[in-house]
Protein backbone atom coordinates (compact mmCIF):
# COMPACT_ATOMS: atom_id res chain seq x y z
CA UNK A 1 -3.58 17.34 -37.45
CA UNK A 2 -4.99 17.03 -34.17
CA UNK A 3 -4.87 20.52 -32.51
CA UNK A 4 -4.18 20.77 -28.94
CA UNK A 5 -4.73 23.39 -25.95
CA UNK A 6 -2.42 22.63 -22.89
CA UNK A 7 -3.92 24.36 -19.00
CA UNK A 8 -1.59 23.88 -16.80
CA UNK A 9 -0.98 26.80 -14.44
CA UNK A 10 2.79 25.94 -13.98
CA UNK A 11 4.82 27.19 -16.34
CA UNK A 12 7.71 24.48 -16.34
CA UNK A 13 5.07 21.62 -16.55
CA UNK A 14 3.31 23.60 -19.12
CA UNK A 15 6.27 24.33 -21.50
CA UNK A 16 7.85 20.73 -20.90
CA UNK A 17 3.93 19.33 -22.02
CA UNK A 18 4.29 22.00 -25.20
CA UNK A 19 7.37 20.95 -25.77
CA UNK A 20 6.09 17.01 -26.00
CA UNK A 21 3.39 17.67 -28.02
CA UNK A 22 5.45 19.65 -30.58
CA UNK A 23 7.42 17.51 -31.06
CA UNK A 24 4.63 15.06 -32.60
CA UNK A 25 4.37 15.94 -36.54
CA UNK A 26 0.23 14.99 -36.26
CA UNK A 27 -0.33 17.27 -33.40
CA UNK A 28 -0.43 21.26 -32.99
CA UNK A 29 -0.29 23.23 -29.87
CA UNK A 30 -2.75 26.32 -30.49
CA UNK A 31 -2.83 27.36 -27.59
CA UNK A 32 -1.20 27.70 -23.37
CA UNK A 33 -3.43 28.40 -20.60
CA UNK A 34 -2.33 29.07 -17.01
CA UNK A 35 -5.78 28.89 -15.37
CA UNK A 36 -8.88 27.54 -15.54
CA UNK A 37 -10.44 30.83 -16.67
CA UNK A 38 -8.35 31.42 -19.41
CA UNK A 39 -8.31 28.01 -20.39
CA UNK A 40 -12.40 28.32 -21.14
CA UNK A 41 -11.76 31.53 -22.75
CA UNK A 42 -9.01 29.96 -25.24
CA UNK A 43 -11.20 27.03 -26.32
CA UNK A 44 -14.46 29.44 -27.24
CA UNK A 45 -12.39 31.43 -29.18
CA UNK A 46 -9.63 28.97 -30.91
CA UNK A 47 -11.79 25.64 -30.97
CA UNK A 48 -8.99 23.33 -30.55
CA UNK A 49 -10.08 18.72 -30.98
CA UNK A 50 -8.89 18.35 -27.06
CA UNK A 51 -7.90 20.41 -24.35
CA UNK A 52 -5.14 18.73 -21.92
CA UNK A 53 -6.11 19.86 -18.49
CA UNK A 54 -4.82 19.98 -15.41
CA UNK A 55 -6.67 19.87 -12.35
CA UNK A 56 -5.48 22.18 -10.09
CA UNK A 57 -5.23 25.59 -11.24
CA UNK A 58 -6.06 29.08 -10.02
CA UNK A 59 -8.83 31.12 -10.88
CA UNK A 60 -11.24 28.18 -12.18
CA UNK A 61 -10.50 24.79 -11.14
CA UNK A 62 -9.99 21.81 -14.10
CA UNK A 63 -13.03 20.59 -13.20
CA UNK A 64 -15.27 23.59 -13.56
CA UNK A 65 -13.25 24.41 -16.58
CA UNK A 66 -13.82 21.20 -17.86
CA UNK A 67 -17.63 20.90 -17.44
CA UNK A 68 -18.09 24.38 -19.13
CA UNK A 69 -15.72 22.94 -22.11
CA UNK A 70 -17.46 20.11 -22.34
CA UNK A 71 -21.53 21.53 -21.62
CA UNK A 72 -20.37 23.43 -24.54
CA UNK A 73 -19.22 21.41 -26.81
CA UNK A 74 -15.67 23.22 -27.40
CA UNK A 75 -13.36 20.08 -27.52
CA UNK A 76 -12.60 16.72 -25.85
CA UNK A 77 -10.97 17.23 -22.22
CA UNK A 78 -8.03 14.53 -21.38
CA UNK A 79 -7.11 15.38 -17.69
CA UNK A 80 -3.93 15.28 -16.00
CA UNK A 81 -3.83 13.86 -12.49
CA UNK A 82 -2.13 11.54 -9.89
CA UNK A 83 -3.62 9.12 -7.81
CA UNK A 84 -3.91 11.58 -4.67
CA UNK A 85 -6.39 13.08 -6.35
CA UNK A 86 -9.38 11.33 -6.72
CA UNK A 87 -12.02 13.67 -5.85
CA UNK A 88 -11.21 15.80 -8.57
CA UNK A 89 -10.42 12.79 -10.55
CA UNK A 90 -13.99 11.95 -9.90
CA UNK A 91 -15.44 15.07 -10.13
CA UNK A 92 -13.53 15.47 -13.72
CA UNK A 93 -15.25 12.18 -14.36
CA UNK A 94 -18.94 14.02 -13.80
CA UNK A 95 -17.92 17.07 -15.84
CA UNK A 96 -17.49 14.89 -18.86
CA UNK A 97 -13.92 14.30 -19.25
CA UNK A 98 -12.74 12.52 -22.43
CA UNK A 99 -9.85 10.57 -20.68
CA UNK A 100 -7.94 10.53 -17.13
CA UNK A 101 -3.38 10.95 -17.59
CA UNK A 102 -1.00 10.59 -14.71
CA UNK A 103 1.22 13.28 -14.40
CA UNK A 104 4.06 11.21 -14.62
CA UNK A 105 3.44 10.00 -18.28
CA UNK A 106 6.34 8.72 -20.24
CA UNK A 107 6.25 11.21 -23.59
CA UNK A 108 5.79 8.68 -25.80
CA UNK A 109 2.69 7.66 -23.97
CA UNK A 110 1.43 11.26 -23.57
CA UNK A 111 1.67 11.44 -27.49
CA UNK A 112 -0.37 8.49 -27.51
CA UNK A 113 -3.12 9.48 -25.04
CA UNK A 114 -3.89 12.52 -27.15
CA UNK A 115 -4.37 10.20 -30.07
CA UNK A 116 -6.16 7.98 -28.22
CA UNK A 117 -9.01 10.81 -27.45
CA UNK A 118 -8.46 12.06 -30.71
CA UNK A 119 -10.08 8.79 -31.89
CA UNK A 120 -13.05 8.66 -30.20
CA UNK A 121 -11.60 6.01 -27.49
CA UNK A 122 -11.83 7.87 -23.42
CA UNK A 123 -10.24 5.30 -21.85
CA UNK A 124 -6.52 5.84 -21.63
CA UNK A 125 -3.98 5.27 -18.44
CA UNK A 126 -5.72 1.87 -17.46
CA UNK A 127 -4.23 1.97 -14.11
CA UNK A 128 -6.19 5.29 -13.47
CA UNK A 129 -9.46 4.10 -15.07
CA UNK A 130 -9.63 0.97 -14.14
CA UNK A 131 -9.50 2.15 -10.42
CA UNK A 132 -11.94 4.84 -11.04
CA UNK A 133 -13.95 1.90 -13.09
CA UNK A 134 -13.48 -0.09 -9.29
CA UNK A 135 -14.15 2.78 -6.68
CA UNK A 136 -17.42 4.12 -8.92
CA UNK A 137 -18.82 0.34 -8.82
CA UNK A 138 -18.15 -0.03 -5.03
CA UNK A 139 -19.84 3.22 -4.50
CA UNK A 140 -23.80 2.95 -3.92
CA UNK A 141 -25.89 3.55 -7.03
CA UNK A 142 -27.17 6.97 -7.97
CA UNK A 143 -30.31 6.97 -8.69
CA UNK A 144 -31.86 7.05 -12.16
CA UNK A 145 -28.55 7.27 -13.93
CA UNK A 146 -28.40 3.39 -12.75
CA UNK A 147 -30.84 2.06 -13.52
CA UNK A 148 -31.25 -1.59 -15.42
CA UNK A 149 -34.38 0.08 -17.61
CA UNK A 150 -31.38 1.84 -19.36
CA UNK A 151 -30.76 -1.20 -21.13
CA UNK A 152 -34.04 -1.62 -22.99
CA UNK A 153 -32.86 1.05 -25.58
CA UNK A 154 -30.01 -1.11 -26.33
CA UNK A 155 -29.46 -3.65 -29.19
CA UNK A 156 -28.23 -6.89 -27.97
CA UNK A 157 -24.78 -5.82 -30.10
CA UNK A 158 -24.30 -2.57 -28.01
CA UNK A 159 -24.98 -4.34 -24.88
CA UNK A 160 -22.06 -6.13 -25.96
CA UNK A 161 -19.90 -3.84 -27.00
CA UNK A 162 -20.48 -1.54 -23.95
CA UNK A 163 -19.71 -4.02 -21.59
CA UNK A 164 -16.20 -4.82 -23.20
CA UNK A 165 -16.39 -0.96 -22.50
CA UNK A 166 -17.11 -1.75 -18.93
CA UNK A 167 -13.83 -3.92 -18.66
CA UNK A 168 -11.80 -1.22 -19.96
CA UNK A 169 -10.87 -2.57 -23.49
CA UNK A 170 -10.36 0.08 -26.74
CA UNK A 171 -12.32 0.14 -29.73
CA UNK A 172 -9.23 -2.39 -31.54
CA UNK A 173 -9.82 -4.92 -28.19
CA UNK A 174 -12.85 -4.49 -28.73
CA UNK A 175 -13.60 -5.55 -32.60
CA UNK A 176 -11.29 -8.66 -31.77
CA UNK A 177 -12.78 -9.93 -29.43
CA UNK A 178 -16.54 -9.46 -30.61
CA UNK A 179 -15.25 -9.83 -34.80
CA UNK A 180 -16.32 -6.83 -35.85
CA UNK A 181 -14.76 -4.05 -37.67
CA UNK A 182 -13.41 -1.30 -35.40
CA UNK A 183 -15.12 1.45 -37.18
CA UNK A 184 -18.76 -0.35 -36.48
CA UNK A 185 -17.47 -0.59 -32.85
CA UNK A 186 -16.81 2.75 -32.87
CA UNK A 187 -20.58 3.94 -34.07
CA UNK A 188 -22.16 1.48 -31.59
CA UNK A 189 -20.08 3.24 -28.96
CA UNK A 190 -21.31 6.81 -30.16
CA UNK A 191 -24.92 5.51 -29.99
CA UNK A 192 -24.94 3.70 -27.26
CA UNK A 193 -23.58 7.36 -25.28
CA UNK A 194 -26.28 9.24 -27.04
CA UNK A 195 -28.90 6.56 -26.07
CA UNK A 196 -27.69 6.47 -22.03
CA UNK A 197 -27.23 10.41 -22.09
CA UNK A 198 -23.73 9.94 -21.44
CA UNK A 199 -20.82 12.54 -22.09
CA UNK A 200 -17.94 10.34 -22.36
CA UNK A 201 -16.57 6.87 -22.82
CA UNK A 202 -15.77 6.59 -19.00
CA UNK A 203 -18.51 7.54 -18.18
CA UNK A 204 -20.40 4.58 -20.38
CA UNK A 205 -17.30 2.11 -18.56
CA UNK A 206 -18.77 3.07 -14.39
CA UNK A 207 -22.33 2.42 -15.56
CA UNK A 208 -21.65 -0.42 -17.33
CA UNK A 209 -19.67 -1.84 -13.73
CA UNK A 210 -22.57 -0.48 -11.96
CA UNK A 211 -24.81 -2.54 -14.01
CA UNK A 212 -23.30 -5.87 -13.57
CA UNK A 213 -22.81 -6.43 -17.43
């Protein structure tokens, strides 16, 4: 069961997202937050696996709210956003955000997207990503956190695999493409984010852009 907390400070949006989600027999609401505030408060005390988070929101912004989730370990962060909203689509990105949703989601696809995280794979809503994945790249490097020397601590099989990561591709894409199970794609993936310092999956897909690979 994949146990859910949904911030969204308004309350149609919020009960029409509960409403999705409980509708799903592997996934649990535990909990509704209305701000960003609360929405920290909620996930210290009721530990949900992912936190859907909207951006905008009173008190504490989704960003903050999702940096403090994430610095502390709580539970994956899948934000909700629309393409006017880069800045804090970027800025979510930095935080540590698990995965990016538009706001206009089909419900079957929201389902999905929550499944997605719950598996270990960021990327979801390519058309988000793979912009973010575009503007990051086209942006000048920053410092350390590109730099090539990164790549020494790699294996020549997580070089591969994080560049498939780079093009935006799930863990199944993935283990087709490089014939490999998906579960071993999946552990090079969690290494290759401990060995780069890297919070989350989209994270691992700028850098690898930024990179060249």
């Amino acid at each position: 069961m994949i146990r859910v907390l949904v911030a969204e400070d308004q309350s149609a949006v919020r009960a029409g997202l509960v409403l999705i989600l409980g509708s799903a027999p592997d996934i649990e609401v535990v909990g509704e937050a209305e701000d960003g505030e609360r929405a920290v408060e909620l996930a210290r005390a009721l530990l949900p696996d992912l936190v859907l988070m909207d951006v905008q929101m009173p008190r504490l912004d989704g960003v903050t709210a999702t940096r403090r989730i994430v610095a502390e370990r709580l539970a994956d962060v899948l934000v909700l956003t629309t393409f006017d909203l880069d800045a804090y689509v970027f800025g979510a990105l930095r935080a540590g955000a698990a995965g990016f949703l538009l706001k206009n989601t089909e419900a079957r696809d929201l389902l999905e997207a929550v499944r997605t995280v719950a598996r270990g794979e960021g990327i979801v809503a390519p058309a988000v990503t793979r912009r973010l994945i575009a503007e990051f790249a086209a942006a000048p490097a920053r410092g350390a956190e590109a730099d090539p020397a990164v790549l020494e601590s790699l294996t020549r099989r997580e070089r591969e695999v994080w560049a498939r990561v780079g093009e935006g591709l799930s863990n199944a894409e993935i283990a087709a493409l490089l014939d490999m199970a998906e579960g071993t794609v999946k552990t090079h993936v969690s290494r290759l984010l401990a060995k780069l310092g890297l919070r989350s999956r989209v994270q691992a897909a700028v850098l690898a852009r930024e990179l060249g690979l």
